[in-house]
Protein backbone atom coordinates (compact mmCIF):
# COMPACT_ATOMS: atom_id res chain seq x y z
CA UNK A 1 154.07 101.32 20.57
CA UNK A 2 150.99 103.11 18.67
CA UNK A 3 152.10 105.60 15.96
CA UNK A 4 149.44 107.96 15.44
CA UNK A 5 149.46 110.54 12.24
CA UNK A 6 148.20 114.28 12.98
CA UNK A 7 146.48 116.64 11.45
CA UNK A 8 149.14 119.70 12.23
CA UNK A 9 151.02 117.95 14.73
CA UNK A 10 153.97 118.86 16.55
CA UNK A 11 155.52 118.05 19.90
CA UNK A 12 158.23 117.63 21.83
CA UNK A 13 160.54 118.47 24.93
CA UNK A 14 163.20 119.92 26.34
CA UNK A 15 165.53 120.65 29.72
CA UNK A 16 162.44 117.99 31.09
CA UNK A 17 159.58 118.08 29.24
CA UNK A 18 158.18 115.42 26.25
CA UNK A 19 159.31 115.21 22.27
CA UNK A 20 157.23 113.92 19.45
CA UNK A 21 158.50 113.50 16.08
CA UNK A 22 157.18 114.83 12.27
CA UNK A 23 157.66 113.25 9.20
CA UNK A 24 156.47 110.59 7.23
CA UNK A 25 156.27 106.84 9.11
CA UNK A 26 159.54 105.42 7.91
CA UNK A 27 161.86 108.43 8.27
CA UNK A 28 159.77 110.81 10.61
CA UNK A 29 161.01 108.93 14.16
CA UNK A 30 163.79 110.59 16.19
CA UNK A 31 166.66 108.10 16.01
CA UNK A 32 169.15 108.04 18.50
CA UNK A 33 173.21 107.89 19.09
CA UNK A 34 173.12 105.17 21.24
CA UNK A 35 169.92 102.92 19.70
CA UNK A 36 170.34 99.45 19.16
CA UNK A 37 168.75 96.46 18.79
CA UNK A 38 165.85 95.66 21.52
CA UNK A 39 162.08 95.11 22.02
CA UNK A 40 159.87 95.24 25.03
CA UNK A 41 161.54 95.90 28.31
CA UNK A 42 162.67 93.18 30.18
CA UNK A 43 163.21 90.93 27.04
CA UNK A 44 165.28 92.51 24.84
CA UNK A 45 167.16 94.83 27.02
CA UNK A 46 169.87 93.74 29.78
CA UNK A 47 167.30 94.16 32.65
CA UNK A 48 163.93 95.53 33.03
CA UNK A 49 163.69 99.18 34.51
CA UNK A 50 160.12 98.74 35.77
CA UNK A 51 160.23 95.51 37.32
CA UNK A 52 163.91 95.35 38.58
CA UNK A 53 164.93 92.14 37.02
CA UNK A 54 167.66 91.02 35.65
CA UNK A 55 170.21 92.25 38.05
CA UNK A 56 172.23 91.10 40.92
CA UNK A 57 171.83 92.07 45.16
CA UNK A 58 172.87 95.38 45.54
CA UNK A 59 172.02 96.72 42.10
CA UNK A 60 169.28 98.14 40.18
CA UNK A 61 168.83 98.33 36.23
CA UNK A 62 168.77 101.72 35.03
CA UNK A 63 170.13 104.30 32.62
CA UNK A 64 174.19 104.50 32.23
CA UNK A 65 174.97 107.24 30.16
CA UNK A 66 178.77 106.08 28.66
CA UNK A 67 179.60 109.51 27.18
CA UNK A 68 178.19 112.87 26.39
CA UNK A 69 179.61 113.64 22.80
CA UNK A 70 178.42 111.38 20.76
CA UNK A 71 175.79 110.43 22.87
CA UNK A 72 175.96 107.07 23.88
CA UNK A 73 173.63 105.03 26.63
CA UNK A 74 172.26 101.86 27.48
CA UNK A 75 170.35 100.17 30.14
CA UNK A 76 171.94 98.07 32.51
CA UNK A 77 172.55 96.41 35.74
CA UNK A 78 174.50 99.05 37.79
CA UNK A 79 174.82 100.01 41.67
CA UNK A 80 171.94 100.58 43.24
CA UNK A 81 171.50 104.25 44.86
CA UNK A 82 169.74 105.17 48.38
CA UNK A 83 168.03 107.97 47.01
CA UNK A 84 164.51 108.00 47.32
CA UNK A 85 161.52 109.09 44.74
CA UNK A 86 160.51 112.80 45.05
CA UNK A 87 164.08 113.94 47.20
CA UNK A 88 167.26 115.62 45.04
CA UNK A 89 169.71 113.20 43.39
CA UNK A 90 172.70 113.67 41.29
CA UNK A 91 173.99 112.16 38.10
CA UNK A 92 177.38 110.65 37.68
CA UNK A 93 179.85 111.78 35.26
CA UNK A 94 179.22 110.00 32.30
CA UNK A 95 181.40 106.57 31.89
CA UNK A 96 180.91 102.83 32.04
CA UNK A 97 181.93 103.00 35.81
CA UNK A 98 180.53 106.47 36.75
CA UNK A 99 177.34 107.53 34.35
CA UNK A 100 174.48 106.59 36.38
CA UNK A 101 172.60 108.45 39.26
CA UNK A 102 172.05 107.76 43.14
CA UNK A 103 168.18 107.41 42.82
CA UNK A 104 167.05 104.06 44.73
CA UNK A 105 166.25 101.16 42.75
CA UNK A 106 162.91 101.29 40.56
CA UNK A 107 163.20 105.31 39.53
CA UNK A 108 165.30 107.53 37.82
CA UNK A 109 167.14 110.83 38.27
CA UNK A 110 165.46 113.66 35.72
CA UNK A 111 165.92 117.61 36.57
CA UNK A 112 167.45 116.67 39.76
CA UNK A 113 164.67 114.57 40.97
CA UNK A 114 164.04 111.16 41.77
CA UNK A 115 161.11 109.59 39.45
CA UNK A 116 159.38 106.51 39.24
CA UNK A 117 160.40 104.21 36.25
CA UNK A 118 157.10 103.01 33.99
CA UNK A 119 155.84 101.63 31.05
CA UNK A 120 154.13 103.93 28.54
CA UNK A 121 151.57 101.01 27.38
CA UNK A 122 150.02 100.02 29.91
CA UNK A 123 150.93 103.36 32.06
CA UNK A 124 152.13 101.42 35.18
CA UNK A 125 152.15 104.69 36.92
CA UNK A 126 150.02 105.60 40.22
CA UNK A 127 146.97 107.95 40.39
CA UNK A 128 147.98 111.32 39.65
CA UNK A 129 150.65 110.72 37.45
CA UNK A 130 151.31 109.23 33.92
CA UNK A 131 154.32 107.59 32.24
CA UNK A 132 156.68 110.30 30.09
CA UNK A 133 159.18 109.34 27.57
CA UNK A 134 162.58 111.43 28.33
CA UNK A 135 164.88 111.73 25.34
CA UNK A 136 168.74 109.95 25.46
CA UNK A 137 166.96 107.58 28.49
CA UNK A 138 165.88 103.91 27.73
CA UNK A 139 166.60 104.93 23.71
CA UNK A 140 167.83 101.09 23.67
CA UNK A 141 164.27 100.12 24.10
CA UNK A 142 163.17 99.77 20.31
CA UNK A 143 159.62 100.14 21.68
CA UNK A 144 159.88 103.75 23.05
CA UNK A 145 158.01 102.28 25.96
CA UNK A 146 160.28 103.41 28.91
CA UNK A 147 159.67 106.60 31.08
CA UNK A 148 159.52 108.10 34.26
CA UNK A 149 156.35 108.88 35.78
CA UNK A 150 155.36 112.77 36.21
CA UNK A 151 152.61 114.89 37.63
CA UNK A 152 149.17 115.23 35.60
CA UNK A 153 148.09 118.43 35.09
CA UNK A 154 145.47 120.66 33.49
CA UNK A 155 147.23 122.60 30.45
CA UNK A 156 144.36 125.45 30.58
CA UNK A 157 145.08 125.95 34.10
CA UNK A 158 148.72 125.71 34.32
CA UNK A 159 148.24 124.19 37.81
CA UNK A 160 151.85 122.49 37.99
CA UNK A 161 153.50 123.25 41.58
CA UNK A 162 156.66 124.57 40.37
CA UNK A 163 156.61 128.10 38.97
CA UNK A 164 159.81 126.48 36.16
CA UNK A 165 157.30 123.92 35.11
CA UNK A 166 154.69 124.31 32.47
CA UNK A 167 151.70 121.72 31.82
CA UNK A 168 151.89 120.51 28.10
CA UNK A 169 149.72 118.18 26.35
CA UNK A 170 150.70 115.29 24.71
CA UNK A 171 148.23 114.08 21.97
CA UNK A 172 149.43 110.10 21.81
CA UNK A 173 148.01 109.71 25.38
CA UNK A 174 145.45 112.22 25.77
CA UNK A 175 147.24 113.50 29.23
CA UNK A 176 149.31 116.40 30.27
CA UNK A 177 151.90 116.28 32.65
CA UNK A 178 154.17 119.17 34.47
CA UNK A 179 157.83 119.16 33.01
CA UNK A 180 160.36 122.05 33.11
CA UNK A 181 160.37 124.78 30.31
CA UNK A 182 162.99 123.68 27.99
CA UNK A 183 166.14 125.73 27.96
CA UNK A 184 165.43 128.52 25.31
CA UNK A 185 162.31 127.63 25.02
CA UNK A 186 160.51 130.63 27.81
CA UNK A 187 159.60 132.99 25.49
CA UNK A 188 158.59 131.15 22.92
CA UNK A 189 154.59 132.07 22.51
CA UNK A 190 151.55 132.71 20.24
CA UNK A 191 152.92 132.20 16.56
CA UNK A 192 156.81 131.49 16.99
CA UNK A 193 158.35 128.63 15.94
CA UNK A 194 158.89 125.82 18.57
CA UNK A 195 162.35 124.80 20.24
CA UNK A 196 163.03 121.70 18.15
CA UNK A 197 165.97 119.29 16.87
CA UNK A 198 165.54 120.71 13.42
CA UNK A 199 162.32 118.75 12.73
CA UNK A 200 160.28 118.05 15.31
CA UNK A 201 159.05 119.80 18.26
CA UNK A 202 159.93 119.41 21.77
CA UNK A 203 156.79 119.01 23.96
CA UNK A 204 157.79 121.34 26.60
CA UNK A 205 159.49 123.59 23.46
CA UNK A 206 157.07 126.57 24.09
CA UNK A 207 156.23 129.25 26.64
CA UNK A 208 153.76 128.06 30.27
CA UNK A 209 150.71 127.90 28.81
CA UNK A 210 151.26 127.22 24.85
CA UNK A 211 152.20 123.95 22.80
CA UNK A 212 153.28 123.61 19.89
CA UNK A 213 150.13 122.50 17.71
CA UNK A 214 150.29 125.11 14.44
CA UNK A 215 150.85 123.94 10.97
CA UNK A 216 154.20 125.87 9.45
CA UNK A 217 154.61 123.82 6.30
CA UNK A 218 155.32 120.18 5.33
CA UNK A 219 158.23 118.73 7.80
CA UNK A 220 158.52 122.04 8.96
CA UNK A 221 158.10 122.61 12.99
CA UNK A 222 155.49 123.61 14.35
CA UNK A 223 155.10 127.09 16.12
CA UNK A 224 153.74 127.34 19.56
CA UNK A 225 149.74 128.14 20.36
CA UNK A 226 147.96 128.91 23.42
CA UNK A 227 145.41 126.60 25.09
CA UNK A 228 142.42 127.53 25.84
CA UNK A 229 138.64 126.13 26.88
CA UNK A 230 136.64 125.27 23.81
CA UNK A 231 133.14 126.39 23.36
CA UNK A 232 130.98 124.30 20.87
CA UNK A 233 130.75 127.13 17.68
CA UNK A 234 128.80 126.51 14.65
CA UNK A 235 125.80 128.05 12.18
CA UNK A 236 122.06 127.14 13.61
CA UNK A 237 121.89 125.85 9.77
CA UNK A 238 118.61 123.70 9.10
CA UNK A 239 118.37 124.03 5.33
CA UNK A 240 121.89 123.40 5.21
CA UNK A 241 122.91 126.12 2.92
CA UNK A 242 126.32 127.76 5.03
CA UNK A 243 123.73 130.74 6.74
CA UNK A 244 122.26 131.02 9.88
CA UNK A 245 122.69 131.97 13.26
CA UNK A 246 126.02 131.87 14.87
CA UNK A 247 125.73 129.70 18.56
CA UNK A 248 128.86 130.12 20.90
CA UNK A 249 131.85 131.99 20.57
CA UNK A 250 134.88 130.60 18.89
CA UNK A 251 137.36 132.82 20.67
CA UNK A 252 136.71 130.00 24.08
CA UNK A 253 134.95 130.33 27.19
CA UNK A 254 135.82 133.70 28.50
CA UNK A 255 136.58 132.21 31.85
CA UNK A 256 138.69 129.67 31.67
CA UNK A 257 140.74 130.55 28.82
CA UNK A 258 139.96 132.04 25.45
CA UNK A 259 141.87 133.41 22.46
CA UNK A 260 142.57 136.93 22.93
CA UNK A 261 144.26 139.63 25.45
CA UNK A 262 147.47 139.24 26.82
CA UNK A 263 147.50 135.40 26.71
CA UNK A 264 148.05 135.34 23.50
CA UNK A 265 149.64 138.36 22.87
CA UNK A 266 147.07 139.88 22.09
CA UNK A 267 146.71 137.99 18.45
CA UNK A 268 143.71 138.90 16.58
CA UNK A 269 141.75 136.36 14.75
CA UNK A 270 142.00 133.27 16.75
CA UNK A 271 139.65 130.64 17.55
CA UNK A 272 139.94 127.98 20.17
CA UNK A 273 139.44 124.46 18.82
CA UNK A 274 138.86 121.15 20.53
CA UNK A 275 141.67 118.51 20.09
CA UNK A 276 139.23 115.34 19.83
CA UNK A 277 138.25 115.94 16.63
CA UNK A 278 140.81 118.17 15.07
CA UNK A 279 143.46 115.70 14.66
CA UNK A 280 143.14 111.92 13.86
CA UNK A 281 145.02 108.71 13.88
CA UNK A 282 146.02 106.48 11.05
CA UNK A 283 143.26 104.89 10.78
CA UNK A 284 141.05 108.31 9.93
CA UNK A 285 139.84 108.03 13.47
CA UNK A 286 139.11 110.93 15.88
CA UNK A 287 141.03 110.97 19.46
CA UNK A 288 137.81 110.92 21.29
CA UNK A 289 140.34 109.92 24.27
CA UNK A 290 141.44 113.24 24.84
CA UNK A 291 139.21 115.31 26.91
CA UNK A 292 136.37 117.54 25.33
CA UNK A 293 137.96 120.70 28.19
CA UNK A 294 140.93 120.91 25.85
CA UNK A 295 141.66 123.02 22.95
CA UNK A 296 144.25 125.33 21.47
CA UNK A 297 144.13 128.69 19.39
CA UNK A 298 144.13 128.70 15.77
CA UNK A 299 144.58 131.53 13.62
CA UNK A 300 141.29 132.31 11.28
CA UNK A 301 142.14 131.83 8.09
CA UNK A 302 140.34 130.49 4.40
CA UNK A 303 143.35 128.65 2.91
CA UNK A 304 144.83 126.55 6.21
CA UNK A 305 142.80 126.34 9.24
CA UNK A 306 138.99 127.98 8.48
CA UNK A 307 136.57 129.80 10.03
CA UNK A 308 134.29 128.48 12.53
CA UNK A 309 131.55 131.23 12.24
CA UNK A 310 131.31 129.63 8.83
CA UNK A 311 130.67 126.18 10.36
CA UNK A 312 127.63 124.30 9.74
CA UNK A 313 127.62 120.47 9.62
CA UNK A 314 124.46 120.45 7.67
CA UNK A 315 126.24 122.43 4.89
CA UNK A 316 128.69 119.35 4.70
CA UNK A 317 125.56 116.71 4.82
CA UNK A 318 124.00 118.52 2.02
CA UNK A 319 127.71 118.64 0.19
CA UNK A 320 127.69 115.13 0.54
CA UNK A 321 124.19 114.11 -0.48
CA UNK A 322 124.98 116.50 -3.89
CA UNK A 323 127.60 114.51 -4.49
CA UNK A 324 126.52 111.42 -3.88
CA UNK A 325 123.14 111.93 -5.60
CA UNK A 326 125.45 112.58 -8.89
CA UNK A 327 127.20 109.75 -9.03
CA UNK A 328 130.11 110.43 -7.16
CA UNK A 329 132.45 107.92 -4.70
CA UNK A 330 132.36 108.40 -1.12
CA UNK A 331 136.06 107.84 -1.76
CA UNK A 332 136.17 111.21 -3.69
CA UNK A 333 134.56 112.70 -1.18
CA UNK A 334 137.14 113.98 0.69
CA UNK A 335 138.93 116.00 -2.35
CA UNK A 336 135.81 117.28 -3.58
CA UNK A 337 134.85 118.54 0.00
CA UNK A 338 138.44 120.33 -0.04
CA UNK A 339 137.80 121.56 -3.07
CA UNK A 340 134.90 123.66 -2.24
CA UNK A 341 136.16 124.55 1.32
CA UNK A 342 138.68 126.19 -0.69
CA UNK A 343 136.46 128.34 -2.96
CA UNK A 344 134.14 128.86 0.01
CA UNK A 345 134.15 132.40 2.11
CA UNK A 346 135.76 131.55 5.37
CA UNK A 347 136.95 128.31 4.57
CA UNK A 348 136.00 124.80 6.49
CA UNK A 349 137.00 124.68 9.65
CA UNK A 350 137.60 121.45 11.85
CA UNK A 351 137.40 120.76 15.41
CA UNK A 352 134.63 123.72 16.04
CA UNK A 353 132.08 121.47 18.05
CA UNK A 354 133.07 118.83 20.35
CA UNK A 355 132.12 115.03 19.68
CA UNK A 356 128.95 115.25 21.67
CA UNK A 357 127.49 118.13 19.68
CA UNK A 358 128.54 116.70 16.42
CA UNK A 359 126.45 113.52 17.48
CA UNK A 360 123.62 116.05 18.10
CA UNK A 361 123.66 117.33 14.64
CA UNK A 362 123.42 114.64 12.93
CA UNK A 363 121.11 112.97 14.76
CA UNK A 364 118.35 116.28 14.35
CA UNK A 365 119.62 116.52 10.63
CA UNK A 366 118.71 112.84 9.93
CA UNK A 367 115.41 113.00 12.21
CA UNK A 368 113.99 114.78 9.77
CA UNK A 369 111.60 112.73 7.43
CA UNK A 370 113.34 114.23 4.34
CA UNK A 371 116.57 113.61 5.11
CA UNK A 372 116.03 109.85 6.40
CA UNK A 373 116.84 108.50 3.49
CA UNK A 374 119.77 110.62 1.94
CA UNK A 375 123.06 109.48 1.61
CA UNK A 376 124.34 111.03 4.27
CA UNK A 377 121.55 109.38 6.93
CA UNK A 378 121.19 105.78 4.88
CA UNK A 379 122.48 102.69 6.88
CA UNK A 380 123.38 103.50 9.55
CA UNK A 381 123.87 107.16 9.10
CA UNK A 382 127.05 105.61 7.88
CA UNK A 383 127.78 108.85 5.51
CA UNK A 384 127.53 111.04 8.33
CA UNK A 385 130.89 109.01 9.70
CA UNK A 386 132.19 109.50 6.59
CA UNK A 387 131.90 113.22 6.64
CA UNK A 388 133.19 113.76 9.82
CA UNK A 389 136.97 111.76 8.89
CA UNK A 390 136.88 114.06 6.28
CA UNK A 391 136.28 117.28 8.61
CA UNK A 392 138.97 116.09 10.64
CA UNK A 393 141.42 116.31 7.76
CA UNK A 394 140.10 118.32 5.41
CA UNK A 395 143.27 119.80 4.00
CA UNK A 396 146.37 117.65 2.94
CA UNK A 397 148.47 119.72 5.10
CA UNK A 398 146.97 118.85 8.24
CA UNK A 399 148.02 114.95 7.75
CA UNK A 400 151.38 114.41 9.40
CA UNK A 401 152.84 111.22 10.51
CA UNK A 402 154.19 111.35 13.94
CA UNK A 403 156.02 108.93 15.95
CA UNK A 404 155.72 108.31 20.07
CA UNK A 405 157.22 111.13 21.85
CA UNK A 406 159.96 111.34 24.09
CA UNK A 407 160.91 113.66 27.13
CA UNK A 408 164.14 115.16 27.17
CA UNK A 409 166.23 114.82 29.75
């Protein structure tokens, strides 16, 4: 499975929602009671979940849960149920005889409905729907690649069916699907700290209508933010210089969901920012995969998350031509751009313009005859890719390694 590091990540889950875990990339994963050795479904496992294989007439391979406290699972061949997906099922009382559900063959009972079994990678799940992890279910699988398939959804919206679902976001996949509020988790809102197993975030661990995406301190979890529709928000800036006039609004289009009024409790000083290019992967890369119609509300401040009525990419061109020009390392780029975002009014803010417009600005900035040849436009315009990894992590605290989430059950 991919593990992706965020800039400010969270996530997680709850009575049926998703999990994600913070922390560094050898001790940041969520380990569980009843993990053990395995690989990819099917191979390292007693049977395979998606495919039904691996087990006798008259059974199915799914989840037997062997006790509560400690937690203890594994999958397995056991009697196959007549239950089918989408209709009410129960779960057995947990024991090597009893603790597995009635759901037919192929799916698998979660909030007292039958789902569809899948893979996370490739989502095996039909149109409409996309493959969740669910926490103490397939933990055996080493690969985290197990789930049950759930509705997709549009987290602005909130357009799940059920009025105890929320749509939440996950950021490893780019999708949201519906899953129930978690359990102490319906209240949770703009600014308070996620539900979470101490560490990490559960996905579904805030309020309908918030995640939790906000920064609270290194390995701390996060606290829960609204989402909203980004607008693209930056300085008209041709010479570059941090003034000009402001385009868009960074509270979020008005209509579909913006940062302020009684969404957000009525929190001053937010702006909505798009996910794409706020958080990136290990590799420094943006997650142009999730979609541009997604953002979340960030407070305005200098010394964590910036200003975007401050934004101007042509200010960071011209930062990085300056330096550059005098002899400095577009490896040192990135701490000498923090450096003056920190002295700077406002800040530097990240994920203020979508992909799209960012493209647009750099292509009019380098258009221009006297910025052809700069460092930032030369080959390729290869230093303008350079500046925007750094916008996307421009302070340290924004770089979190997360592992693949999980649902809980």
């Amino acid at each position: 499975m991919k593990k992706i590091a965020f800039a400010a990540l969270f996530v997680g889950v709850a009575s049926t929602g998703l999990m994600a875990c913070g922390g560094d990339d050898d001790g940041g994963d969520i380990t569980f009671a009843d993990s053990g050795p395995g690989s990819d479904a099917g191979t390292g496992l007693a049977c395979n979940p998606v495919t039904q294989q691996g087990c006798a007439d008259g059974e199915k391979c799914s989840w037997l849960v062997v006790q509560e406290d400690p937690f203890l699972g594994r999958t397995d061949c056991v009697p196959d149920g007549t239950v089918a997906v989408g209709e009410a099922c129960t779960e057995g009382t947990p024991g090597e005889t009893t603790g597995f559900d009635d759901c037919a063959a192929g799916s698998l009972c979660i909030a007292a409905t039958c789902k569809t079994i899948c893979s996370i990678e490739p989502d095996s799940c039909a149109e409409g729907f996309a493959c969740s992890l669910y926490t103490q279910t397939f933990s055996d699988d080493t690969n985290d690649n197990l789930g049950v398939c759930d509705t997709l959804c549009n987290p602005i919206a909130q357009d799940c069916a059920l009025d105890t679902q929320g749509c939440y976001l996950s950021l490893f996949s780019g999708k949201a699907t519906c899953a129930n509020i978690a359990m102490g988790a319906e209240e949770l809102r703009q600014s308070d700290t996620c539900l979470n197993d101490g560490s990490a975030c559960f996905l579904n661990g805030c309020a309908e209508g918030f995640g939790a995406f906000l920064y609270a301190g290194d390995m701390m979890p996060r606290d829960c933010t609204a989402f909203c529709a980004p607008v693209d928000t930056y300085l008209d800036d041709p010479m570059g210089n941090g003034s000009g006039t402001l385009i868009g609004s960074p509270l979020g289009d008005a209509d579909l969901g913006e940062c302020r009024g009684a969404r957000v409790d009525n929190t001053t000083g937010l702006q909505c920012r798009f996910f794409q290019n706020y958080f990136q992967d290990m590799n420094g890369n943006v997650l142009d995969y999730i979609p541009v119609e997604y953002g979340f509300c960030t407070p305005r401040t200098a010394d964590t998350f910036g200003d975007c009525r401050f934004f101007s990419l042509e200010w960071f061109f011209v930062q990085y031509n300056d330096f550059i020009g005098g002899g400095g390392a577009p490896a040192d780029y990135p701490d000498y751009i923090t450096a003056k975002c920190n002295d700077r009014q406002g800040g530097c803010a990240a994920g203020c313009t979508s992909l799209a417009k960012e493209d647009e600005l750099a292509t009019t900035f380098c258009g221009k005859p006297a910025n052809a040849d700069s460092p930032a436009c030369a080959a390729g315009a290869r230093g303008a890719k350079i500046v925007r990894s750094v916008l996307a992590r421009m302070l340290a605290e924004r770089m979190i390694q997360a592992g693949m989430g999980a649902a809980k059950k």
